[in-house]
C-alpha atoms as a PDB file:
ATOM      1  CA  UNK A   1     -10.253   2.218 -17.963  1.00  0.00           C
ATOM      2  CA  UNK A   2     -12.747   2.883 -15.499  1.00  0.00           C
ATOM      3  CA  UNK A   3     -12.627   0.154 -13.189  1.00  0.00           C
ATOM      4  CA  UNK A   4     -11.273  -0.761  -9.970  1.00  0.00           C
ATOM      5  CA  UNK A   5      -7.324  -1.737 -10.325  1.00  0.00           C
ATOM      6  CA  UNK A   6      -4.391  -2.029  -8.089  1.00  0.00           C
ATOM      7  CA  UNK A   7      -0.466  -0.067  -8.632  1.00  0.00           C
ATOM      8  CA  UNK A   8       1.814  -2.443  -6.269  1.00  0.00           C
ATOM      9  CA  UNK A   9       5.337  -1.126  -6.423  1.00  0.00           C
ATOM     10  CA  UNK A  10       7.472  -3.650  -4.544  1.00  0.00           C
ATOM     11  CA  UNK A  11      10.502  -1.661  -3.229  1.00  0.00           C
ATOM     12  CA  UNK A  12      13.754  -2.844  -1.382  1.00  0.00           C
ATOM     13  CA  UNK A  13      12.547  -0.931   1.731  1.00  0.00           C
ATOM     14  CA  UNK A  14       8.648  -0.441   1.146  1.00  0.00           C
ATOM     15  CA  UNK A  15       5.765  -2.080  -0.509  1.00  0.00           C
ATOM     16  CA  UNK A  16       3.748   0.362  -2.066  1.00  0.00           C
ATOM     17  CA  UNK A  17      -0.018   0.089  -2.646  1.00  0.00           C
ATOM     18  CA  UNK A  18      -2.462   2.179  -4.813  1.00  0.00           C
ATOM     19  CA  UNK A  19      -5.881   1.931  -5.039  1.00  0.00           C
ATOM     20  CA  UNK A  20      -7.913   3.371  -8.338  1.00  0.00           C
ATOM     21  CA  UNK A  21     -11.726   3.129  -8.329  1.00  0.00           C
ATOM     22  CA  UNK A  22     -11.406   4.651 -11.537  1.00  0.00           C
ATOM     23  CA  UNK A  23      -8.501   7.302 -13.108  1.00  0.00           C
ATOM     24  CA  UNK A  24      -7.632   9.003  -9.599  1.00  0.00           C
ATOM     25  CA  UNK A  25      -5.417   7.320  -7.231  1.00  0.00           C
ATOM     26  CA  UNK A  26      -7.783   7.297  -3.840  1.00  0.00           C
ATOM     27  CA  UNK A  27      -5.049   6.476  -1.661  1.00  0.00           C
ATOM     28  CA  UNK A  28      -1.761   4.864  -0.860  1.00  0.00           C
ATOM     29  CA  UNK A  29      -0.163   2.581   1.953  1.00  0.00           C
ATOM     30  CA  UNK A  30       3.460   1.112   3.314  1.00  0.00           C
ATOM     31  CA  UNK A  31       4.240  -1.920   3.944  1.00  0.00           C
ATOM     32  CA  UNK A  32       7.672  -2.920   5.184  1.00  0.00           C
ATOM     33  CA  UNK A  33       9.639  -5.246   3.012  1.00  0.00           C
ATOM     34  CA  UNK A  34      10.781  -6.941   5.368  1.00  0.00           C
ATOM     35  CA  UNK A  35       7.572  -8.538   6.417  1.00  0.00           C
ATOM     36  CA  UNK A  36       6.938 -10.406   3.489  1.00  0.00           C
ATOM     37  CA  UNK A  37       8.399 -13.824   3.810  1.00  0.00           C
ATOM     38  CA  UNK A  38       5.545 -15.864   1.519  1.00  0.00           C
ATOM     39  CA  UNK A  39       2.716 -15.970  -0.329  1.00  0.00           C
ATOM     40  CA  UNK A  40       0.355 -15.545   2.730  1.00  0.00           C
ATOM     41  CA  UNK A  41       2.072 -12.518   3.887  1.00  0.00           C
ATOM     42  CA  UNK A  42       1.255 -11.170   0.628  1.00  0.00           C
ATOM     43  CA  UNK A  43      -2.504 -12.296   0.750  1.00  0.00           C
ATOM     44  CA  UNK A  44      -2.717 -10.866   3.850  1.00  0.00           C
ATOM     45  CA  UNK A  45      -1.169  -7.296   2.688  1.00  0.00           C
ATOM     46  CA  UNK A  46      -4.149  -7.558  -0.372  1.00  0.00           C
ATOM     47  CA  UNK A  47      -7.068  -8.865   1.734  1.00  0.00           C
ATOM     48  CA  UNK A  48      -7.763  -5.360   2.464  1.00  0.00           C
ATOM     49  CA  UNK A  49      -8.812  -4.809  -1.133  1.00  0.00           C
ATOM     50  CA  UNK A  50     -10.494  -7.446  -1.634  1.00  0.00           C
ATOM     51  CA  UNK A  51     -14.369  -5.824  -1.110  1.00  0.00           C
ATOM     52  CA  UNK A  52     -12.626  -3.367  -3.884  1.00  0.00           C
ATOM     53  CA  UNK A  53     -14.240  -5.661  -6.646  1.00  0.00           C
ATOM     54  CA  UNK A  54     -10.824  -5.292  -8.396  1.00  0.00           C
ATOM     55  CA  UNK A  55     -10.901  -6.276 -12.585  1.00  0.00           C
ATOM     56  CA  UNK A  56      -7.142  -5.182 -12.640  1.00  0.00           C
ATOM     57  CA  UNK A  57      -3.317  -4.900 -11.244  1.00  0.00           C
ATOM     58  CA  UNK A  58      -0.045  -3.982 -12.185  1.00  0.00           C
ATOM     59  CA  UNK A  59       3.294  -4.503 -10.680  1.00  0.00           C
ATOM     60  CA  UNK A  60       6.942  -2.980 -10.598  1.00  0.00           C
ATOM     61  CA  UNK A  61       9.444  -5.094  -8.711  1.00  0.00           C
ATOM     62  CA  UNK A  62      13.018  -5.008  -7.701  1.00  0.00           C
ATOM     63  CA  UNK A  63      12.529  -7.531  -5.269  1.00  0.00           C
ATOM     64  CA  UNK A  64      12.055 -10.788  -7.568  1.00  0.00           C
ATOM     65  CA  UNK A  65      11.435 -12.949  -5.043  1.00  0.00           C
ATOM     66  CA  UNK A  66       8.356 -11.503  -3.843  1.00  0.00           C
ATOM     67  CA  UNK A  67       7.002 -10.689  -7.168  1.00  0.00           C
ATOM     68  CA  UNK A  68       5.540 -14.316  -7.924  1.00  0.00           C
ATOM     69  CA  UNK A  69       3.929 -13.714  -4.066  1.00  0.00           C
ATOM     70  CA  UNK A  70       1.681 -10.956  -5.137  1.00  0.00           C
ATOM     71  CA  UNK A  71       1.502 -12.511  -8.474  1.00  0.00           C
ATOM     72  CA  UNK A  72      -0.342 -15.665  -6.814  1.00  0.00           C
ATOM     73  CA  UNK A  73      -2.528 -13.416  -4.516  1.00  0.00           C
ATOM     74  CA  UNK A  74      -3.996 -11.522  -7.278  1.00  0.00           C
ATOM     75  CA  UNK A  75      -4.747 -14.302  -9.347  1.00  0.00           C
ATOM     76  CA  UNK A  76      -5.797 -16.603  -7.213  1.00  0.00           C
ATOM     77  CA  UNK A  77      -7.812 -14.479  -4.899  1.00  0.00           C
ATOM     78  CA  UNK A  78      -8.643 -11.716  -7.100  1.00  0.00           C
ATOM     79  CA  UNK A  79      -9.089 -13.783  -9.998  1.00  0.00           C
ATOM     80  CA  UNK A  80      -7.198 -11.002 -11.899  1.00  0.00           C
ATOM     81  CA  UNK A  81      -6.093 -13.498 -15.089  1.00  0.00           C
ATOM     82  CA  UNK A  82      -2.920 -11.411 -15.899  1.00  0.00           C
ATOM     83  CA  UNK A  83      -1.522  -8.942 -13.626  1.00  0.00           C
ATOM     84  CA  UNK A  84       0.719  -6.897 -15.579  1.00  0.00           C
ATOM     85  CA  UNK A  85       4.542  -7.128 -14.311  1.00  0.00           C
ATOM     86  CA  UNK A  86       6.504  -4.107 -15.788  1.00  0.00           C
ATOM     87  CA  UNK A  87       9.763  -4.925 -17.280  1.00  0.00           C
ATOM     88  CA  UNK A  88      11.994  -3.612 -19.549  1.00  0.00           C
ATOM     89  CA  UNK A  89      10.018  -5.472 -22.415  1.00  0.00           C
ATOM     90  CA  UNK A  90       6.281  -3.569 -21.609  1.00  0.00           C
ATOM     91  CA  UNK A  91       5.000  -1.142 -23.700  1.00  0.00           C
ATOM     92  CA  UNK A  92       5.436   1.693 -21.661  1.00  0.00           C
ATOM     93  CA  UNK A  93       5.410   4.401 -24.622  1.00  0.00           C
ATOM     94  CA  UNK A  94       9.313   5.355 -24.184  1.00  0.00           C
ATOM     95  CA  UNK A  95      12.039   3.829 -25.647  1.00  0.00           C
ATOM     96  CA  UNK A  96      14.942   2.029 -23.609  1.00  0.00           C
ATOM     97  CA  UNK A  97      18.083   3.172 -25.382  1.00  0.00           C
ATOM     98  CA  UNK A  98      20.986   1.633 -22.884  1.00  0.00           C
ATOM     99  CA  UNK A  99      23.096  -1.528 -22.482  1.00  0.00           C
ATOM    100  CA  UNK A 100      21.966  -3.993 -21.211  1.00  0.00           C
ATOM    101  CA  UNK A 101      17.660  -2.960 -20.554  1.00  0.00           C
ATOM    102  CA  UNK A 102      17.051  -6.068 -18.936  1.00  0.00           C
ATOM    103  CA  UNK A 103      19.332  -4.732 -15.935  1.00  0.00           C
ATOM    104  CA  UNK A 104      17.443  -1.706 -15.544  1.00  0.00           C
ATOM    105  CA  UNK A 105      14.704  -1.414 -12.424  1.00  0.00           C
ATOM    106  CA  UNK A 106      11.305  -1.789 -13.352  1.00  0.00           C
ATOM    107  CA  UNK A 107      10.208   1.396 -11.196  1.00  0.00           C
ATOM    108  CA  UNK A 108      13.139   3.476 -12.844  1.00  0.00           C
ATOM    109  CA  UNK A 109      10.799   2.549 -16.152  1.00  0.00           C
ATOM    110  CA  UNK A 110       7.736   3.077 -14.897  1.00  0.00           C
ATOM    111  CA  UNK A 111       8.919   6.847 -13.316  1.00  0.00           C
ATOM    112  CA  UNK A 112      10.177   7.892 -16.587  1.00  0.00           C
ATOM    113  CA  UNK A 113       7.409   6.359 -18.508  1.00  0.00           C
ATOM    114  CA  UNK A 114       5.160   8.434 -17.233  1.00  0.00           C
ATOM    115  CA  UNK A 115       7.431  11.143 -16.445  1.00  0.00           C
ATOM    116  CA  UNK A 116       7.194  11.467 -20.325  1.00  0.00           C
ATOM    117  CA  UNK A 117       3.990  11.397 -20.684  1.00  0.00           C
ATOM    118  CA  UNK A 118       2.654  14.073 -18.034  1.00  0.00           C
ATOM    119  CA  UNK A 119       5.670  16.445 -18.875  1.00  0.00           C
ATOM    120  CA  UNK A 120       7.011  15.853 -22.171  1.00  0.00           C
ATOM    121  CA  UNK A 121      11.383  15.756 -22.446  1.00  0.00           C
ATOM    122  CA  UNK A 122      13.826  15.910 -21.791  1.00  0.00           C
ATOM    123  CA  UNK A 123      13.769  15.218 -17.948  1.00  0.00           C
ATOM    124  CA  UNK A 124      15.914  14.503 -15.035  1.00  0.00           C
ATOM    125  CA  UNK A 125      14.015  11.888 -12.968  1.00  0.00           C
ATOM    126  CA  UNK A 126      15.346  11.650  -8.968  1.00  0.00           C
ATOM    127  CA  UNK A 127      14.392   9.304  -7.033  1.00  0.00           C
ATOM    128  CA  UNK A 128      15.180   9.375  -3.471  1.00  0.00           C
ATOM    129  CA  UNK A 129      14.441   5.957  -1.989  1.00  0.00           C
ATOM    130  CA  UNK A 130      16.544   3.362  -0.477  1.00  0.00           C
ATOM    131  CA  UNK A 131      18.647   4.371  -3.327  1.00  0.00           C
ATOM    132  CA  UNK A 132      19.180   7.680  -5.159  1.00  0.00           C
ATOM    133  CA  UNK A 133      18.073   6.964  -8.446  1.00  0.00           C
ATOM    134  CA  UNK A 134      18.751   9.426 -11.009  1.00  0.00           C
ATOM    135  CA  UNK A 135      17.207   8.987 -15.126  1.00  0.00           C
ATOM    136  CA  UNK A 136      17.299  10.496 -17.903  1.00  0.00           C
ATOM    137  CA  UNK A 137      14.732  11.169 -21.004  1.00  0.00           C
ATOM    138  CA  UNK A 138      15.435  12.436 -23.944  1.00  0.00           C
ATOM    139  CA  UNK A 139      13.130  15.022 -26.261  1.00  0.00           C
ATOM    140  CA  UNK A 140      11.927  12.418 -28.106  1.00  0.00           C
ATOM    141  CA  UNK A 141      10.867   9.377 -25.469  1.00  0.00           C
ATOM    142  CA  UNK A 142      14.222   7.833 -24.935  1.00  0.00           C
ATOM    143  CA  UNK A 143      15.759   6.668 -21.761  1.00  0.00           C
ATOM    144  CA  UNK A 144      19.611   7.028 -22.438  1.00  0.00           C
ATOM    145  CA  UNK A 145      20.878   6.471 -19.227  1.00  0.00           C
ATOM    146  CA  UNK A 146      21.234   7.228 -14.946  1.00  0.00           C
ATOM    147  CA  UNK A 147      22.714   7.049 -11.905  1.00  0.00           C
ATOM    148  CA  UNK A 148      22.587   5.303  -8.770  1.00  0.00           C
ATOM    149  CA  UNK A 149      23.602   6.872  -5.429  1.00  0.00           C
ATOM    150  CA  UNK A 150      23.587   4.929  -2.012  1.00  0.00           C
ATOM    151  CA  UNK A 151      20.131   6.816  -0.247  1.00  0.00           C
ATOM    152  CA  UNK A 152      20.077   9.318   2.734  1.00  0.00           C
ATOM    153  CA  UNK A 153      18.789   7.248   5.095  1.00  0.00           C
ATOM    154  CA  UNK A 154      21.034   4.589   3.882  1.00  0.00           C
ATOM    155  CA  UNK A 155      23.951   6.419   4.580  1.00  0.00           C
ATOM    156  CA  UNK A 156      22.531   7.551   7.708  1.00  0.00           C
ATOM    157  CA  UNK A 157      21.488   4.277   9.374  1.00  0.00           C
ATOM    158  CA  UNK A 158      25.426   2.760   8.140  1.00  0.00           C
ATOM    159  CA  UNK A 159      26.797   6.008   9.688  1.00  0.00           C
ATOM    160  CA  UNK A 160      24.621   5.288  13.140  1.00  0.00           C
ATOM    161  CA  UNK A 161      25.630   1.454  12.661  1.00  0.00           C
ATOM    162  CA  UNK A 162      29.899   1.566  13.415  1.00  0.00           C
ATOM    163  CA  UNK A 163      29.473   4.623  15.232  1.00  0.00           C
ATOM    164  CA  UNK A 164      28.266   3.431  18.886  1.00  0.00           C
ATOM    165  CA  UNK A 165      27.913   6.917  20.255  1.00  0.00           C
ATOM    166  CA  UNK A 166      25.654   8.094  17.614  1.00  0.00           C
ATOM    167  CA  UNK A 167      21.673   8.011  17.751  1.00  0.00           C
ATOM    168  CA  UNK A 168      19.270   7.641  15.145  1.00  0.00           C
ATOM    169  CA  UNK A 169      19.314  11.332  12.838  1.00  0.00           C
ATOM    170  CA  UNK A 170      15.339  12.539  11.717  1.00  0.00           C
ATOM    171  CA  UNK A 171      15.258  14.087   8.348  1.00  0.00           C
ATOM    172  CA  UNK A 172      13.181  17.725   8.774  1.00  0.00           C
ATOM    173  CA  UNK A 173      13.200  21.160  10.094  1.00  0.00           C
ATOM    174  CA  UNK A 174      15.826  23.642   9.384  1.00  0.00           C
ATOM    175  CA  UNK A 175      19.316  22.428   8.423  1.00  0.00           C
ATOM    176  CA  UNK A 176      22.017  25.068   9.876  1.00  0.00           C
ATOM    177  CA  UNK A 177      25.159  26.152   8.679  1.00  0.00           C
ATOM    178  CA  UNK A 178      27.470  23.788  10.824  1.00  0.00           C
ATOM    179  CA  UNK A 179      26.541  22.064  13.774  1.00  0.00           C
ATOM    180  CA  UNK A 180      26.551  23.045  17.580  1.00  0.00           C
ATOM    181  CA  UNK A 181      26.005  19.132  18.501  1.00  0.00           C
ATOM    182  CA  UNK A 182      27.176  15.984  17.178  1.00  0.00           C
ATOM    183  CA  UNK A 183      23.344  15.029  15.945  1.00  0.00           C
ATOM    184  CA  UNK A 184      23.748  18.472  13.929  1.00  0.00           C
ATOM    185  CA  UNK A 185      26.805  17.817  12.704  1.00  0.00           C
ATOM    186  CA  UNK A 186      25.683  14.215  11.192  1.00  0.00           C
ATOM    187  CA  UNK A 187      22.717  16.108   9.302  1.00  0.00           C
ATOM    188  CA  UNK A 188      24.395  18.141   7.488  1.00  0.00           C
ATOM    189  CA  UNK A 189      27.073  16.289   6.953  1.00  0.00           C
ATOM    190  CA  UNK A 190      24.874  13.462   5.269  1.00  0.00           C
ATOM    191  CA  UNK A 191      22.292  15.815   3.582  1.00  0.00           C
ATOM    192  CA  UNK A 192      24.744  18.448   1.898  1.00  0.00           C
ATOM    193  CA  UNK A 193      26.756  15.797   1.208  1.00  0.00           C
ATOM    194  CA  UNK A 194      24.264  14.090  -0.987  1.00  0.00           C
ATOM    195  CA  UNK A 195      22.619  16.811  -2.097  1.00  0.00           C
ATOM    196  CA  UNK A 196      26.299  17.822  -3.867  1.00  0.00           C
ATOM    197  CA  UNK A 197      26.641  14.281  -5.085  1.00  0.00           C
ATOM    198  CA  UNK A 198      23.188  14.144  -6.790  1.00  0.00           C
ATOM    199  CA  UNK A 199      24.151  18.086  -7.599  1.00  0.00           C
ATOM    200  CA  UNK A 200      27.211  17.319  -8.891  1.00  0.00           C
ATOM    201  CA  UNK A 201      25.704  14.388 -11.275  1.00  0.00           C
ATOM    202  CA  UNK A 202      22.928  15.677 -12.294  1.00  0.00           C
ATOM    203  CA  UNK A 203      24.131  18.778 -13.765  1.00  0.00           C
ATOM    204  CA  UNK A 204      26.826  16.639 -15.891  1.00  0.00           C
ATOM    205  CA  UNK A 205      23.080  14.820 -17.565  1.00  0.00           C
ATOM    206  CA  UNK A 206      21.410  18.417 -17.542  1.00  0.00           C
ATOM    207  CA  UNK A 207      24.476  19.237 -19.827  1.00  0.00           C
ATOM    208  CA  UNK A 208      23.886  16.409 -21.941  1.00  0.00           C
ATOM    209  CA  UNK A 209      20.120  16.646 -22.251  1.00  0.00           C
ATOM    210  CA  UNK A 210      20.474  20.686 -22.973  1.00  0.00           C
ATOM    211  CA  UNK A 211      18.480  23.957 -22.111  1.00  0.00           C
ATOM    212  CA  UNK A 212      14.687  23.108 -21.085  1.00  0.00           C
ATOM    213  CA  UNK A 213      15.379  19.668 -19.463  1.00  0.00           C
ATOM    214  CA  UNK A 214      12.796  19.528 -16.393  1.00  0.00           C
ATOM    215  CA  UNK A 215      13.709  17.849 -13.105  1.00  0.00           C
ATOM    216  CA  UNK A 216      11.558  16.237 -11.342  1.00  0.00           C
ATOM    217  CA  UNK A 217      11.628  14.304  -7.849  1.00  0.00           C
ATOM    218  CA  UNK A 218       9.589  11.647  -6.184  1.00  0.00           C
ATOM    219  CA  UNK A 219      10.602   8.972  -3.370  1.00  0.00           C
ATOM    220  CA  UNK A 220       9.724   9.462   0.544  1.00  0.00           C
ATOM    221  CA  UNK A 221      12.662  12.093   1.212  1.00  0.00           C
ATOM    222  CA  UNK A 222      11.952  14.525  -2.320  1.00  0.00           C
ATOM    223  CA  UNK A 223       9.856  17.425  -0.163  1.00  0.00           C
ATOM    224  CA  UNK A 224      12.680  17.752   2.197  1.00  0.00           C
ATOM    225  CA  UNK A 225      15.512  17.361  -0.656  1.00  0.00           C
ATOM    226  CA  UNK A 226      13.955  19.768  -2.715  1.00  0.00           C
ATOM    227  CA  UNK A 227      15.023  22.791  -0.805  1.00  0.00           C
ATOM    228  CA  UNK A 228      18.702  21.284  -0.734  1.00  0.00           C
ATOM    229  CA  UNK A 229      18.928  20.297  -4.854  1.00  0.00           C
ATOM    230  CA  UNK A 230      17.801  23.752  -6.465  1.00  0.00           C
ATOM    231  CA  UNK A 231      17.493  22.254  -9.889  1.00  0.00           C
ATOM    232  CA  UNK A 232      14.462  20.492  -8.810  1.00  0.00           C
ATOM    233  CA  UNK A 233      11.580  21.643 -10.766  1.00  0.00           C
ATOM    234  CA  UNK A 234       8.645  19.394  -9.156  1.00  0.00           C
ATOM    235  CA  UNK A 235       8.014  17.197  -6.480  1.00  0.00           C
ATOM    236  CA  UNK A 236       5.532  14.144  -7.362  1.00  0.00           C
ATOM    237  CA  UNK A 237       5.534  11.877  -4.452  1.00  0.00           C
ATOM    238  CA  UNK A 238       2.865   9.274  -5.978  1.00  0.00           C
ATOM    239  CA  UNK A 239       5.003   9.086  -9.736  1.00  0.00           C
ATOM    240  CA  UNK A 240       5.398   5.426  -9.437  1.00  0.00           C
ATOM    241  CA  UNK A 241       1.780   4.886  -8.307  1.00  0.00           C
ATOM    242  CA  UNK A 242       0.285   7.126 -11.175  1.00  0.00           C
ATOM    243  CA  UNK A 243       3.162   5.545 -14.106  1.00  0.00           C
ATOM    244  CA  UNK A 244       1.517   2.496 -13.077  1.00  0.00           C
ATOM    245  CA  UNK A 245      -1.675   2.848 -13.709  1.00  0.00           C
ATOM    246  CA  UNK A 246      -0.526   4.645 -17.166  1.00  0.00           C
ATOM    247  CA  UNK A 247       0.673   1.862 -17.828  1.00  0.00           C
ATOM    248  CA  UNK A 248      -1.823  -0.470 -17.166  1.00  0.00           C
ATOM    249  CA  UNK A 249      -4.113   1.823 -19.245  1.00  0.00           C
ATOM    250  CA  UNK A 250      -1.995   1.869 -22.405  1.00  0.00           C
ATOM    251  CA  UNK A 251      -2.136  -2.424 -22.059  1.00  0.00           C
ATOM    252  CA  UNK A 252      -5.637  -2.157 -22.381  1.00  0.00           C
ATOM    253  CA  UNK A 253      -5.942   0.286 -24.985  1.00  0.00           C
ATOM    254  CA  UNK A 254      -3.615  -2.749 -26.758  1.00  0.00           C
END
């Protein structure tokens, strides 16, 4: 495909937008949410684009309220007939082997999808969003199963929340042994915490999956987790941008 499309990956926290003039992703913005309330918020988010002369658009959503939002803007201003919506159901080129499929988060499909395809299997997929999302892929193209953990920041703004003392904790720099402050102390608290939890789980699927199994990480917090979760083979921030567009490809090749 080697026209203009759209990647929109609707999160619970952030709205995530990729533009593709042609195979490379040319950049990506945030949007919170939060902020989307109708249709016209949508439109608004898209009317950036729309000098883009756009011919396509796909979408992962675990928000389903606001998928029918973007749905309308693309159609309707974009003209884009079908915007593909990736479910459990798409042709994604792996196969969902678990209970229930219809259950499972589009972006957890679209992240191992293309996981898949750029590395081969099996793989650990972590995601570290608003939840810790952890996947696994067999050798041959099969999704057999995950995990999901409450996030860091999560945990961090419910920790901040009942505690009326406690300020706001930033995610970076140098994490120390214990703390000398109560700020400190919080840190490392939350992050070794959930680095052992995701640790802890993830070797139990790296024992299932067997010597060779590649991990790899996306989601906002995955640079700074990385150092703290020494499995982790590769950081891809954009995987859910880039398994979209795979996908959208592989539609059209259909």
């Amino acid at each position: 495909m080697r026209q203009p499309s759209l990647a929109i990956d609707i999160g619970n926290t952030n709205i995530v937008i990729g533009l593709f003039p042609d195979q490379d992703l040319l950049q990506a913005r945030r949007h919170e949410t939060r902020t989307v309330l109708s249709a016209e918020d949508a439109l608004r988010i898209l009317d950036r684009y729309h000098s883009k002369n756009l011919r396509h658009a796909v979408l992962s959503s675990v928000v389903p309220r606001l998928t029918p939002f973007f749905r309308r803007a693309l159609t309707g201003r974009f003209g884009i007939r079908r915007p593909v919506c990736v479910t459990h159901r798409t042709d994604t080129g792996i196969r969902i082997d678990i209970d229930r499929p219809e259950q499972l988060g589009a972006d957890r499909i679209v992240n191992a999808a293309y996981g898949y395809h750029r590395f081969g299997g099996p793989l650990l997929l972590l995601d570290f969003g608003t939840a810790t999302t952890l996947c696994n892929v067999t050798r041959d193209g099969r999704y057999i199963g995950g995990a999901i953990l409450p996030g860091l920041q999560l945990g961090a703004e419910s920790l901040v929340r009942r505690a009326a003392k406690l300020r706001s904790i930033r995610f970076e720099g140098r994490m120390p042994v214990m703390g000398r402050n109560t700020e400190e102390s919080m840190r490392i608290g939350l992050v070794k915490g959930h680095a052992g939890a995701v640790m802890h789980v993830g070797e139990a699927m790296l024992r299932r999956t067997g010597p060779g199994t590649r991990v790899i990480a996306t989601g906002g917090l995955a640079g700074f987790m990385k150092s703290h979760v020494p499995f982790i083979d590769t950081v891809e921030p954009d995987l859910t941008l880039l398994g979209l567009h795979y996908i959208l490809e592989r539609q059209s090749r259909t």
